[in-house]
Protein backbone atom coordinates (compact mmCIF):
# COMPACT_ATOMS: atom_id res chain seq x y z
CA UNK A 1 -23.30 24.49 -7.95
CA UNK A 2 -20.82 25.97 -10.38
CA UNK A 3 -21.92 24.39 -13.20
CA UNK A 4 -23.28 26.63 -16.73
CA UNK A 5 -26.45 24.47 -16.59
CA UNK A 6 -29.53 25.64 -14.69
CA UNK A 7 -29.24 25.06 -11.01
CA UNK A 8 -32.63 23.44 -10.71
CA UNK A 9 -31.11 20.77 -13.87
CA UNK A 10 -27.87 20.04 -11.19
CA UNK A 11 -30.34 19.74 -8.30
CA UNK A 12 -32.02 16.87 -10.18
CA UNK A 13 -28.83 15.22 -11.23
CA UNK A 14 -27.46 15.33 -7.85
CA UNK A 15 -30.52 13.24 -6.52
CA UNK A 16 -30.11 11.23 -9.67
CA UNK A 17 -26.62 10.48 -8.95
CA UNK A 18 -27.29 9.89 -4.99
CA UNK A 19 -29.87 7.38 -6.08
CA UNK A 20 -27.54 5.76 -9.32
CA UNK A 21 -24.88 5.62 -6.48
CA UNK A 22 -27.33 4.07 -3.64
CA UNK A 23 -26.60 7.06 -0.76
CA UNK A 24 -30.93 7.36 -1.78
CA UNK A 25 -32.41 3.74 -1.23
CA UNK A 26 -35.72 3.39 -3.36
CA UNK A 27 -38.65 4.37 -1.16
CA UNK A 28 -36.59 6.41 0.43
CA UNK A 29 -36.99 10.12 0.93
CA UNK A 30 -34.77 12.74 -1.07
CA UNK A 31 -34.01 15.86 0.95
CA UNK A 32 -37.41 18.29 1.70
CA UNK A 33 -37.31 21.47 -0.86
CA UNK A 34 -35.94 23.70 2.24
CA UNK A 35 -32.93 21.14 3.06
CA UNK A 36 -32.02 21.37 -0.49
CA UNK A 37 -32.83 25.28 -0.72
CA UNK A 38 -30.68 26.09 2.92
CA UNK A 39 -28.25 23.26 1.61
CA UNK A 40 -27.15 25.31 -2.13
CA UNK A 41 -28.52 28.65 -0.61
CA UNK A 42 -30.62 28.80 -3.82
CA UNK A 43 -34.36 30.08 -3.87
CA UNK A 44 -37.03 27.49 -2.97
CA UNK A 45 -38.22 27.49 -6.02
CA UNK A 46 -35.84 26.54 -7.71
CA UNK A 47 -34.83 23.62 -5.65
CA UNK A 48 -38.70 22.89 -6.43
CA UNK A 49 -38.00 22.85 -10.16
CA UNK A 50 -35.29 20.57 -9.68
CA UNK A 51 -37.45 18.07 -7.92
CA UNK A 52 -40.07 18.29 -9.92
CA UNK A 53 -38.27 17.30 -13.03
CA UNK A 54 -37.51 13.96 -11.19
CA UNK A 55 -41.42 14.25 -10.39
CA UNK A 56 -42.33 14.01 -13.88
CA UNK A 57 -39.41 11.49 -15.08
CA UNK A 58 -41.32 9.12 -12.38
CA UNK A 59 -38.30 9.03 -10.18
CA UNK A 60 -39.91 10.48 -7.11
CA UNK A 61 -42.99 10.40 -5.82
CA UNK A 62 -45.01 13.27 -3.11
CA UNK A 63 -45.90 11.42 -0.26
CA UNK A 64 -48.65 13.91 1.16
CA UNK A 65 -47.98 15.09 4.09
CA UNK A 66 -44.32 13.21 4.52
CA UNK A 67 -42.63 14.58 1.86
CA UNK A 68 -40.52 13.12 -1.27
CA UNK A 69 -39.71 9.56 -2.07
CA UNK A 70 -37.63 8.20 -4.63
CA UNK A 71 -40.13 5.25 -6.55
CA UNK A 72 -39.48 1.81 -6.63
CA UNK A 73 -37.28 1.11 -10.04
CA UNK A 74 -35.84 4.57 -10.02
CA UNK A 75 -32.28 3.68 -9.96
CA UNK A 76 -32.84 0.98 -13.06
CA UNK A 77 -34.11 3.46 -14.74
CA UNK A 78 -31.68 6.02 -14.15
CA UNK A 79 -28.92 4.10 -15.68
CA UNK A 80 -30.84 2.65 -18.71
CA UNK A 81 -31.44 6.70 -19.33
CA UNK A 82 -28.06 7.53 -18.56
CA UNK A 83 -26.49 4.47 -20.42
CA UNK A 84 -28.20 5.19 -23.17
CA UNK A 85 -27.13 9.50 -23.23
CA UNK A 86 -23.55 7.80 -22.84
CA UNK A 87 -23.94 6.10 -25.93
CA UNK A 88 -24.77 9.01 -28.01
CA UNK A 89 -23.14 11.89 -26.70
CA UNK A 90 -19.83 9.60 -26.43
CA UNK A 91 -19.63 6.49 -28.28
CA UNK A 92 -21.02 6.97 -30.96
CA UNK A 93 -19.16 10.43 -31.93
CA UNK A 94 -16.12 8.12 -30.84
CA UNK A 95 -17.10 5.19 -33.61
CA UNK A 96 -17.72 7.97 -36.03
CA UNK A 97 -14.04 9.98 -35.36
CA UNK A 98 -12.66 6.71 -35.40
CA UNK A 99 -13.84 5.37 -39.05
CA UNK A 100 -12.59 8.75 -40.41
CA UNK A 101 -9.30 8.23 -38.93
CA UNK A 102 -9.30 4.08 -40.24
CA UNK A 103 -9.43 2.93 -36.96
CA UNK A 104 -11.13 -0.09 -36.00
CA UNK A 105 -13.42 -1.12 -33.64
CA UNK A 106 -10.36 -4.05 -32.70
CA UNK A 107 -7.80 -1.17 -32.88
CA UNK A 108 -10.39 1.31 -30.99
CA UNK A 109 -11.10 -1.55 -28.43
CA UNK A 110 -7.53 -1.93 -27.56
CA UNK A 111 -6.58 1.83 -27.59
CA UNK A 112 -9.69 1.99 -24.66
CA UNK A 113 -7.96 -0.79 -22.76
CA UNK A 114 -4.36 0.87 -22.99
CA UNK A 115 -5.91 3.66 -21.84
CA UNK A 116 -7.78 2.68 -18.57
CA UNK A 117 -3.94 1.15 -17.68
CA UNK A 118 -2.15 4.25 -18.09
CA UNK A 119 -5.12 6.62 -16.07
């Protein structure tokens, strides 16, 4: 965790990208709050925080009594959500930047192309 973002905020992504990336099947179970706590070497209740934002996005589940389990859908979900903060935090500054400078979406389409060559 070295991010400037709250740790329990990177604790949720990091199940949210384990699950996006399928190491976390649906219905299975995310790591218990002292794996993840032991794991960072962050305060239990903070890994709590983190998992309870995932908790109230409807992307886990408590099992009572066997622990945490990532909900049937979750992963759809999670990209539709994460698809959709692409598009405005990215694109659509992008589009924007790009009118000002007269470039269009042909020109803009093809300088994204050139691009993923070259990287």
């Amino acid at each position: 965790m070295d991010d400037s973002r709250p740790i329990f905020v990177q604790i949720a992504e990091q199940i949210e990208n384990d699950i996006i990336d399928g190491a976390v099947a649906e219905d299975a179970a995310i790591p218990s709050i002292n794996e993840l706590a032991a794991f960072h070497r962050i305060n239990p209740a903070t890994a709590l925080k983190g998992v309870n934002r995932l908790v109230e996005q409807g992307i886990v589940a408590k099992r009572r009594g066997v622990g945490m389990f990532v909900v049937p859908g979750a992963r759809a979900r999670l990209i539709e959500r994460r698809r959709d903060e692409f598009a405005a935090d990215y694109l659509r500054p992008l589009i924007t930047e790009a009118a000002k400078l007269g470039i269009g979406i042909d020109e803009l389409a093809g300088m994204l192309r050139e691009e993923r060559i070259l990287s």
